[in-house]
PDB file of N, CA and C in Angstrom:
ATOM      1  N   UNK A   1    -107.890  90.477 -18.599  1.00  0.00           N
ATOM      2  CA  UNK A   1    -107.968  89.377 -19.541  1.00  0.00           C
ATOM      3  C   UNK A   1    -109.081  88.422 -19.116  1.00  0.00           C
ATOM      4  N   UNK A   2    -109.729  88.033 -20.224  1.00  0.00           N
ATOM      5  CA  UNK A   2    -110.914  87.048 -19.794  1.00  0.00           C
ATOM      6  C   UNK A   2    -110.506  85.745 -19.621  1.00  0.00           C
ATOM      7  N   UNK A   3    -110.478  84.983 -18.718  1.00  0.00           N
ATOM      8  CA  UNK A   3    -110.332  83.654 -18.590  1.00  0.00           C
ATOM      9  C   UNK A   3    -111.606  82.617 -18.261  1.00  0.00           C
ATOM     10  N   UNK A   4    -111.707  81.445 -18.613  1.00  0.00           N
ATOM     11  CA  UNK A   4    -112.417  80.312 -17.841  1.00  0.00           C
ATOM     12  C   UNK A   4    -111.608  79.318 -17.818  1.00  0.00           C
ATOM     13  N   UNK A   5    -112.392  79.169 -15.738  1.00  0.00           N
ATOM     14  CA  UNK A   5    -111.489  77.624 -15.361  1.00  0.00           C
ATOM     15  C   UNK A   5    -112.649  76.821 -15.385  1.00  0.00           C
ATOM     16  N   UNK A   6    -112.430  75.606 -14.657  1.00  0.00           N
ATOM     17  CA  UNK A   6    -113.532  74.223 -14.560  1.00  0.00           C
ATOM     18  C   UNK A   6    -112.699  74.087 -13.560  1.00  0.00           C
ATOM     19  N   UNK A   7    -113.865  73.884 -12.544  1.00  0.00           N
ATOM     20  CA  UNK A   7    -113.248  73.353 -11.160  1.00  0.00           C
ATOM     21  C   UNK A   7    -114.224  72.269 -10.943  1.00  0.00           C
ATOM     22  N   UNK A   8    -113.228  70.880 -10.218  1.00  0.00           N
ATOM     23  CA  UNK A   8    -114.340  69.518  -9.682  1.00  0.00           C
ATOM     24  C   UNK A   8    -113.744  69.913  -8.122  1.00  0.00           C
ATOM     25  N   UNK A   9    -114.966  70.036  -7.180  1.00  0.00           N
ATOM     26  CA  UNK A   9    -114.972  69.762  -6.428  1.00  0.00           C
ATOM     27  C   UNK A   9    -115.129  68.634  -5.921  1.00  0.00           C
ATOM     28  N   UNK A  10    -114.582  67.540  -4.892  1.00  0.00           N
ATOM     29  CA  UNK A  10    -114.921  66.769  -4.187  1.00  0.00           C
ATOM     30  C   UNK A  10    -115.096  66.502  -2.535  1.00  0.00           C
ATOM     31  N   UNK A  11    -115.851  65.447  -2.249  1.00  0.00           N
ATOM     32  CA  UNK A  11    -115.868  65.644  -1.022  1.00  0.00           C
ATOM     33  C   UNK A  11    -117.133  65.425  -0.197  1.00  0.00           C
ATOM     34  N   UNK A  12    -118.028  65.795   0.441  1.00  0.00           N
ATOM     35  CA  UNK A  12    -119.381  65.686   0.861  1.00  0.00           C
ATOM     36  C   UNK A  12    -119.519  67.121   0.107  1.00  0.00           C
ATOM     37  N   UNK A  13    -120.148  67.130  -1.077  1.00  0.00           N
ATOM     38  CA  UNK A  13    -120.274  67.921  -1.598  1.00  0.00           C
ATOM     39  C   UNK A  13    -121.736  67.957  -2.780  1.00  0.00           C
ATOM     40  N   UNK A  14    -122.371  66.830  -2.299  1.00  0.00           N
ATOM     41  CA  UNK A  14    -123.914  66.561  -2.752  1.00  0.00           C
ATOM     42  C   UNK A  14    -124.413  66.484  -1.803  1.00  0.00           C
ATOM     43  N   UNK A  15    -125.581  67.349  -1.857  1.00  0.00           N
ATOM     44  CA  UNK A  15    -126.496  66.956  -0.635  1.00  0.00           C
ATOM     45  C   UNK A  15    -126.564  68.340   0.179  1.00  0.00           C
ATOM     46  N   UNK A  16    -126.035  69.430   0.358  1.00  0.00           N
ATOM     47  CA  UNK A  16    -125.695  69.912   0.912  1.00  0.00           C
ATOM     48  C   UNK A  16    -125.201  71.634   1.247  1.00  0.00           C
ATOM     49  N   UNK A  17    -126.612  71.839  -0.022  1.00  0.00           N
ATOM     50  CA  UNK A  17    -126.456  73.091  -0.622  1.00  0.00           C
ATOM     51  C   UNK A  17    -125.294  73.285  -1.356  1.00  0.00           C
ATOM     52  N   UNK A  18    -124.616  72.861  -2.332  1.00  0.00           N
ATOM     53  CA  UNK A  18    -123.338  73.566  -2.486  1.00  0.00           C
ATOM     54  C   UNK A  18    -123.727  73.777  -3.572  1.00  0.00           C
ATOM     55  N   UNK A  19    -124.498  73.711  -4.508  1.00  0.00           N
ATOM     56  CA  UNK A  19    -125.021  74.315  -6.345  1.00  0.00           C
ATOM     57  C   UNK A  19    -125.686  75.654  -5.579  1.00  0.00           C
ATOM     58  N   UNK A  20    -126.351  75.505  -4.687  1.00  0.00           N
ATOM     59  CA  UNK A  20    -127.095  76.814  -4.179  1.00  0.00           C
ATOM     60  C   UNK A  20    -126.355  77.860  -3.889  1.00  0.00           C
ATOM     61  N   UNK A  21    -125.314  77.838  -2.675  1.00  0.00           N
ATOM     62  CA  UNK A  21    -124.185  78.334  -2.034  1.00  0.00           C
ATOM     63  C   UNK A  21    -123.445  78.796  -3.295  1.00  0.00           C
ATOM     64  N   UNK A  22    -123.246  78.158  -4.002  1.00  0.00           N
ATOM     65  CA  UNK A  22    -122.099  78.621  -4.779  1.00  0.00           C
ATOM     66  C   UNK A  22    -122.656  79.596  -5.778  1.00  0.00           C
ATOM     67  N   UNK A  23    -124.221  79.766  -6.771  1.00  0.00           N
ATOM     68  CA  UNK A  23    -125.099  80.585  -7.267  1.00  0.00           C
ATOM     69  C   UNK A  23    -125.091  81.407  -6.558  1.00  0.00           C
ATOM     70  N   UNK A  24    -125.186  81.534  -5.132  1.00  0.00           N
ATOM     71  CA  UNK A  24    -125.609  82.428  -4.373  1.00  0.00           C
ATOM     72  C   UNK A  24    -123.857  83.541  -4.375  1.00  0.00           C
ATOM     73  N   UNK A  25    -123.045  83.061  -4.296  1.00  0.00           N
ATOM     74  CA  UNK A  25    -121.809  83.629  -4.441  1.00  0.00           C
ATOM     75  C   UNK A  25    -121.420  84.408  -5.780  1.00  0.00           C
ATOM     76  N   UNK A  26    -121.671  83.741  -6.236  1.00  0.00           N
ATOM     77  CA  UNK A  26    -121.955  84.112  -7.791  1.00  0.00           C
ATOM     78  C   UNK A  26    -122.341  85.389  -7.847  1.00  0.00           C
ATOM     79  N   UNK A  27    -123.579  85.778  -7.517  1.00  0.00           N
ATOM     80  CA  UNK A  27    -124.280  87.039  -7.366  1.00  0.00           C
ATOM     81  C   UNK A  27    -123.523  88.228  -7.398  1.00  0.00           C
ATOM     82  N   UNK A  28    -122.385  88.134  -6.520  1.00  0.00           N
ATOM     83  CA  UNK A  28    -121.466  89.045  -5.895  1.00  0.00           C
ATOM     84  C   UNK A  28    -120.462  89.340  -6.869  1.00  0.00           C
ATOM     85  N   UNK A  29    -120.301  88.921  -7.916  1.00  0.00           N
ATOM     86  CA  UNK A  29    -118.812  88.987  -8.996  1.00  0.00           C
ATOM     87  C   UNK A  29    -119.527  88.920 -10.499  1.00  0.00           C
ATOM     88  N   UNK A  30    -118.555  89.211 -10.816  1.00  0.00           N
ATOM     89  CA  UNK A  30    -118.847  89.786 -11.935  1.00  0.00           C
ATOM     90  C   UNK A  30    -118.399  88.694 -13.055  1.00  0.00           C
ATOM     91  N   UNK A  31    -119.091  87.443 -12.991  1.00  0.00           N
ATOM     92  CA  UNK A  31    -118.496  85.702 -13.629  1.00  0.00           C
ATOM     93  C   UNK A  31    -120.027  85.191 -13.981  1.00  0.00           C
ATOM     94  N   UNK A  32    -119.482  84.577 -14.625  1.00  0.00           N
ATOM     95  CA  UNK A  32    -120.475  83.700 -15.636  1.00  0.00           C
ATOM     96  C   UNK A  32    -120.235  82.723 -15.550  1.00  0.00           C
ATOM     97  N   UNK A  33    -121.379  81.642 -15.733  1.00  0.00           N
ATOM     98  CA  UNK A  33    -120.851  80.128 -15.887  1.00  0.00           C
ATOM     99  C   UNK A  33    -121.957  79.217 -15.176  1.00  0.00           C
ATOM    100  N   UNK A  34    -121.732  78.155 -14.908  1.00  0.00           N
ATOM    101  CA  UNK A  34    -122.203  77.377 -14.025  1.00  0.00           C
ATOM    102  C   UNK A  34    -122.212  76.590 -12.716  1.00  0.00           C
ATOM    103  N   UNK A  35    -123.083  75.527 -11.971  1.00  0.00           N
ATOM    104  CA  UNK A  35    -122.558  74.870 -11.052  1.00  0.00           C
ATOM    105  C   UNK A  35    -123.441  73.177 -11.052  1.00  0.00           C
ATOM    106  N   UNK A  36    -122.874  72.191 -11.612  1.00  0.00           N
ATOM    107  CA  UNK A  36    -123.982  71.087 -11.456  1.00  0.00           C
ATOM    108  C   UNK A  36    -123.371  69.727 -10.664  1.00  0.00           C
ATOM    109  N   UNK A  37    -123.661  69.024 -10.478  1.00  0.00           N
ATOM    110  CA  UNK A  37    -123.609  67.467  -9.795  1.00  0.00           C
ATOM    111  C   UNK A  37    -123.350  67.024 -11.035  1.00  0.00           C
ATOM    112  N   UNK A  38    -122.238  66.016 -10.519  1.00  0.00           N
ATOM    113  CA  UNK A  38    -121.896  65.152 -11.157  1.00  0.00           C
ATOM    114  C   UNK A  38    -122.174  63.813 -10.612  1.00  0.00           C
ATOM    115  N   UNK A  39    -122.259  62.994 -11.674  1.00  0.00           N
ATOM    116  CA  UNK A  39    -122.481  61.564 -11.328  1.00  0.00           C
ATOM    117  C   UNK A  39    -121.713  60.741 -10.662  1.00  0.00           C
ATOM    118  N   UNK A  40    -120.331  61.204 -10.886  1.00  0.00           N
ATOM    119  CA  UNK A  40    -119.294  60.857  -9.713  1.00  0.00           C
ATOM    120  C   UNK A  40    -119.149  60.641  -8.338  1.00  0.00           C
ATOM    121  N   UNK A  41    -120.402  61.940  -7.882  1.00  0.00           N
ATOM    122  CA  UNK A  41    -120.384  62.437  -6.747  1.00  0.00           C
ATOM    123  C   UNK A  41    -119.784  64.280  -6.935  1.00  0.00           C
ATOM    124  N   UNK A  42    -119.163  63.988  -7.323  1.00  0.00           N
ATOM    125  CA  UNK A  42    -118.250  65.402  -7.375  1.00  0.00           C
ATOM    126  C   UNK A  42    -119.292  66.725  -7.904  1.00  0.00           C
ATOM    127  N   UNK A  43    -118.384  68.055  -7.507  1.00  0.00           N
ATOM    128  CA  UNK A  43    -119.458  68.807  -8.214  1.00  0.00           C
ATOM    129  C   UNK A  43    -118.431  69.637  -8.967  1.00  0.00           C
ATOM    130  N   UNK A  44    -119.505  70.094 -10.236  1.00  0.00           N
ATOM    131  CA  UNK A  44    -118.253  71.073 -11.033  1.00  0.00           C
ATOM    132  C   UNK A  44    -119.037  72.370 -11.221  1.00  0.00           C
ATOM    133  N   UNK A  45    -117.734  73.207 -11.594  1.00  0.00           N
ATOM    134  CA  UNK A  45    -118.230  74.816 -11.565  1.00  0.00           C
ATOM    135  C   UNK A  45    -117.169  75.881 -12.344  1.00  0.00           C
ATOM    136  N   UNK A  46    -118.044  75.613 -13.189  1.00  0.00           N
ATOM    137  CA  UNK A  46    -117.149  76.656 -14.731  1.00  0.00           C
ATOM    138  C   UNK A  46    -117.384  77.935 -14.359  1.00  0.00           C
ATOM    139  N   UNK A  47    -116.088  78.554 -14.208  1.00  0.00           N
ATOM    140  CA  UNK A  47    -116.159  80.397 -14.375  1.00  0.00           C
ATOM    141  C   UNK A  47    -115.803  80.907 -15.215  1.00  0.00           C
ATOM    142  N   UNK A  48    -116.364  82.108 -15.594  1.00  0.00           N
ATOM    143  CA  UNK A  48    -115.860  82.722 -17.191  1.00  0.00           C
ATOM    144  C   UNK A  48    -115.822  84.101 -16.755  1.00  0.00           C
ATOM    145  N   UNK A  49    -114.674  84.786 -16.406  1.00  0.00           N
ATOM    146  CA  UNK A  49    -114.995  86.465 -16.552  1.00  0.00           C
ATOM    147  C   UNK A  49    -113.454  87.080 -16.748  1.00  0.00           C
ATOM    148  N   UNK A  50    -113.422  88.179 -15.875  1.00  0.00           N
ATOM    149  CA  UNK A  50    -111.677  88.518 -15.574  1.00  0.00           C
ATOM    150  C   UNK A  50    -111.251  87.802 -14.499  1.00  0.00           C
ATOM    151  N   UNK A  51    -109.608  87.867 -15.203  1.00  0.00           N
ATOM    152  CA  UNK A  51    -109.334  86.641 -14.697  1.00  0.00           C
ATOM    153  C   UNK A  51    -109.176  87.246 -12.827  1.00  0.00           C
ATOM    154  N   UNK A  52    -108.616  88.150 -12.504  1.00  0.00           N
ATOM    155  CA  UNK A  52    -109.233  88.680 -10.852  1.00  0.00           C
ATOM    156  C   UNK A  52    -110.230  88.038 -10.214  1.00  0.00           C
ATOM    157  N   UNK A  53    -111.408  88.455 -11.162  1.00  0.00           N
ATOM    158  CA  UNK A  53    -113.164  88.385 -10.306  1.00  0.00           C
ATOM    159  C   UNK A  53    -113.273  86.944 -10.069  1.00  0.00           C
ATOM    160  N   UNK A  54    -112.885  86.218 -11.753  1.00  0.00           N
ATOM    161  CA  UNK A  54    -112.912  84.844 -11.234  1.00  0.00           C
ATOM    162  C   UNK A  54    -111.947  83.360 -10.099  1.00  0.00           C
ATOM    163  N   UNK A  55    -110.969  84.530  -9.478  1.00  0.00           N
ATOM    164  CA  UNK A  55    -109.865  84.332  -8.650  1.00  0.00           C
ATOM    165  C   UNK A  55    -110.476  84.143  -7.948  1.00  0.00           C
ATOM    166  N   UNK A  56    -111.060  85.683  -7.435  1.00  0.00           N
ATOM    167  CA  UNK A  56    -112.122  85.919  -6.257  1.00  0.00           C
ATOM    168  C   UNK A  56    -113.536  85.010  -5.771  1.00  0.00           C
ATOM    169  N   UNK A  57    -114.184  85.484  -6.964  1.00  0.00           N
ATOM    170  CA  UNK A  57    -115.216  84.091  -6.605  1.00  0.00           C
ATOM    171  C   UNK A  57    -115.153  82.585  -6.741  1.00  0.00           C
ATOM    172  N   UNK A  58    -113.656  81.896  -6.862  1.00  0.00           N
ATOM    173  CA  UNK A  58    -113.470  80.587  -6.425  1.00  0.00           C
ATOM    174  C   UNK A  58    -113.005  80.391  -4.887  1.00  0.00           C
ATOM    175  N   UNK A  59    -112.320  81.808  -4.693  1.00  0.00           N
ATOM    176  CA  UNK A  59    -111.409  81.606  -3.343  1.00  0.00           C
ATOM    177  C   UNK A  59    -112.624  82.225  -2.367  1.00  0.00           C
ATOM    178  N   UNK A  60    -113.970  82.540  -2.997  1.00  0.00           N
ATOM    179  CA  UNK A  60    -115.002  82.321  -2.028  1.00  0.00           C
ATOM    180  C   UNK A  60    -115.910  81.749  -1.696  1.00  0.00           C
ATOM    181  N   UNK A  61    -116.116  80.662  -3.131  1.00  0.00           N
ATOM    182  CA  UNK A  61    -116.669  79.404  -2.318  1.00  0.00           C
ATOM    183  C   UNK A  61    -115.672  78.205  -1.931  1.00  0.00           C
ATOM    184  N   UNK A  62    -114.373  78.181  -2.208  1.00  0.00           N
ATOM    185  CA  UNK A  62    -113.544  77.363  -1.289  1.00  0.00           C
ATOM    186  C   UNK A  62    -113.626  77.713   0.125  1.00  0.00           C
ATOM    187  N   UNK A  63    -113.978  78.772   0.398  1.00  0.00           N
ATOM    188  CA  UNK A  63    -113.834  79.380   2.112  1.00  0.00           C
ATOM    189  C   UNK A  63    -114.954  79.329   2.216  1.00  0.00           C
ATOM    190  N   UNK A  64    -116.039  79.443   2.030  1.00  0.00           N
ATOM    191  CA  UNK A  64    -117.383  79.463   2.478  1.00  0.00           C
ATOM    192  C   UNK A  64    -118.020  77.563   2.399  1.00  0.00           C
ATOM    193  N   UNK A  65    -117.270  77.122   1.395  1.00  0.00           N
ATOM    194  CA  UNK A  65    -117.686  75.303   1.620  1.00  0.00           C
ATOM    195  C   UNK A  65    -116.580  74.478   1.936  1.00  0.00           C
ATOM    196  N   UNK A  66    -115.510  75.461   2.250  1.00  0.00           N
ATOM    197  CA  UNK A  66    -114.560  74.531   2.985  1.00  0.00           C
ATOM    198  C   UNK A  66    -114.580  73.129   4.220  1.00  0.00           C
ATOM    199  N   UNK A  67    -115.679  73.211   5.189  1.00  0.00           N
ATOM    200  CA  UNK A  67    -115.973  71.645   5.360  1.00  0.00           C
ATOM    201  C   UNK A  67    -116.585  70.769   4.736  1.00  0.00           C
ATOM    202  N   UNK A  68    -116.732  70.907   3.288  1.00  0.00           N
ATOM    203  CA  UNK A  68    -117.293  70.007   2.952  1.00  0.00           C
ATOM    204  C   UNK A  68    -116.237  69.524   1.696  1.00  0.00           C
ATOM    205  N   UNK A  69    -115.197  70.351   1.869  1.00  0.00           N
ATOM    206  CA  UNK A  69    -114.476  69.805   0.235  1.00  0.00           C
ATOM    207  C   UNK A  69    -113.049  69.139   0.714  1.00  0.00           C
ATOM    208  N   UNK A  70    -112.459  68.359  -0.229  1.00  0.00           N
ATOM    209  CA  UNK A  70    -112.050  67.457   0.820  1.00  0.00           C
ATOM    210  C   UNK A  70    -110.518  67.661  -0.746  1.00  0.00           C
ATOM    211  N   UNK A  71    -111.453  67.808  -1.738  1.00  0.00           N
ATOM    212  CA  UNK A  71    -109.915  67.957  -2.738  1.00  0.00           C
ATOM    213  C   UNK A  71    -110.771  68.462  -3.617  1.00  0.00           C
ATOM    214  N   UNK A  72    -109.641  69.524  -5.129  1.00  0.00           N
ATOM    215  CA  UNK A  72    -110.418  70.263  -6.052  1.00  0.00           C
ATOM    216  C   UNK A  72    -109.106  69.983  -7.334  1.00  0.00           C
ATOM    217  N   UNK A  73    -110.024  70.279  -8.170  1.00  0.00           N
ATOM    218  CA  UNK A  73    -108.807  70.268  -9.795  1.00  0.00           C
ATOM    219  C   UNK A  73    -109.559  71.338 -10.258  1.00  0.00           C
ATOM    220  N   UNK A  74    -108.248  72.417 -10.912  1.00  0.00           N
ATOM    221  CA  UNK A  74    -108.831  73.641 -11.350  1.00  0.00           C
ATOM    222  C   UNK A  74    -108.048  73.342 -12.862  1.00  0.00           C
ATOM    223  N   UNK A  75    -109.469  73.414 -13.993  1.00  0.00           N
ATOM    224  CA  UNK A  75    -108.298  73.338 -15.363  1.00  0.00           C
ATOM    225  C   UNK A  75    -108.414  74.636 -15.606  1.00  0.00           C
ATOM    226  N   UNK A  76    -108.032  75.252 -16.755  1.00  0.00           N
ATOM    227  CA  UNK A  76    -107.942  76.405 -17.771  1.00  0.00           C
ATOM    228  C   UNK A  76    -108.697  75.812 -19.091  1.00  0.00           C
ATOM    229  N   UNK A  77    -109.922  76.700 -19.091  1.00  0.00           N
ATOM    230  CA  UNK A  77    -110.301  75.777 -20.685  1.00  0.00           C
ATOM    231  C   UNK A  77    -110.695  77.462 -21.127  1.00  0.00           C
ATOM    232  N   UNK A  78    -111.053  76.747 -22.533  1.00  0.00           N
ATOM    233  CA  UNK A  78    -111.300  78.356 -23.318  1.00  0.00           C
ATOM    234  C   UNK A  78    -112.468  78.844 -23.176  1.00  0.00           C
ATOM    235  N   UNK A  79    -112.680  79.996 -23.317  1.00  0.00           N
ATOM    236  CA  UNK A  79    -113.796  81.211 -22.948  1.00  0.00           C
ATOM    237  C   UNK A  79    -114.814  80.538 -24.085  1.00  0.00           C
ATOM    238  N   UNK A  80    -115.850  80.714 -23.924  1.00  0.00           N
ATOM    239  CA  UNK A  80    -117.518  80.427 -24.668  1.00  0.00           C
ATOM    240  C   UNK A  80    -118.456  81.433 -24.581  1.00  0.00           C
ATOM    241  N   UNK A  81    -118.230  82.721 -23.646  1.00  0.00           N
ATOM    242  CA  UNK A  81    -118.896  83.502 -23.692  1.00  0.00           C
ATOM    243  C   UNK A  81    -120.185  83.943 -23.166  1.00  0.00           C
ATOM    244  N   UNK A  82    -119.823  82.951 -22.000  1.00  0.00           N
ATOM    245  CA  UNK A  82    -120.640  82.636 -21.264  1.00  0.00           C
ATOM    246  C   UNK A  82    -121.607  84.217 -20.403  1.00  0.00           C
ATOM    247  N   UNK A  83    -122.552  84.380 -20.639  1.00  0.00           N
ATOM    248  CA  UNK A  83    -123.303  85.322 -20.315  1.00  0.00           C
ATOM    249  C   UNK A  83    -123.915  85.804 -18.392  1.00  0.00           C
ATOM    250  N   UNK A  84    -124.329  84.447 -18.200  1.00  0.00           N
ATOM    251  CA  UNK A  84    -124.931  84.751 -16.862  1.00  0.00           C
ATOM    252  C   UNK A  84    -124.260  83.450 -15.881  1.00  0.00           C
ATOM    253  N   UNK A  85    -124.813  83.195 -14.674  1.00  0.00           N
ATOM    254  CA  UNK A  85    -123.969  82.043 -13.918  1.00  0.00           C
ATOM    255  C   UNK A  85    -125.372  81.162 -13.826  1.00  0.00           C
ATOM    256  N   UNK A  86    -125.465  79.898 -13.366  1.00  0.00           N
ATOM    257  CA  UNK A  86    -126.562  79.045 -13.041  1.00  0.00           C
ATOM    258  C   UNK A  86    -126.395  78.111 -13.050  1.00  0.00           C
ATOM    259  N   UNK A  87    -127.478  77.661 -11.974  1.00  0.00           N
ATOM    260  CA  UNK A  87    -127.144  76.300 -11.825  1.00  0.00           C
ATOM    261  C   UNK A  87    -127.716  74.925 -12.698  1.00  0.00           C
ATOM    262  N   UNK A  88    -127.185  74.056 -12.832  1.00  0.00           N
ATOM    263  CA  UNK A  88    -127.506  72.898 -13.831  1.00  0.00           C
ATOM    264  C   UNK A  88    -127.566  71.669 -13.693  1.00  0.00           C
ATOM    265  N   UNK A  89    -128.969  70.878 -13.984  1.00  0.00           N
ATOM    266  CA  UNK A  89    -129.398  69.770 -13.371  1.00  0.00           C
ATOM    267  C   UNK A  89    -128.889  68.408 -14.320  1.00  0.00           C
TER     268      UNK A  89
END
């Protein structure tokens, strides 16, 4: 089943490769979507694929930027059809 979440990361989480890191993870799964800075500070990162892959590639940039995230909110929003992953300024 295809799902997309929206995840806000927070935390020292500007500054610090984590739009890069997390594109770069991306690569590896089979998800679509994005990763940008927010004005908050916070960063967000929409996944769109099956709902597995996109399990997988959140629970690998939580472990791979885990010192830098300090708290996260994962919603469920609806699929858009999102094609490729990237990052967004």
């Amino acid at each position: 089943m295809r799902v997309c979440k929206r995840v806000h990361y927070r935390g020292t989480v500007q500054g610090v490769g984590f739009r890069y890191t997390t594109w770069n993870i991306a690569q590896g799964y089979v998800v679509a979507g994005y990763v940008k800075n927010l004005p908050s500070g916070a960063v967000e990162v929409v996944a769109e694929g099956d709902a597995g892959e996109v399990e997988r590639f959140l629970r690998g940039v939580a472990e791979q930027m885990a010192g830098y995230i300090q708290d996260q909110t994962v919603d469920d929003i609806p699929t858009a059809g999102l094609e490729s992953f990237e990052i967004r300024h």
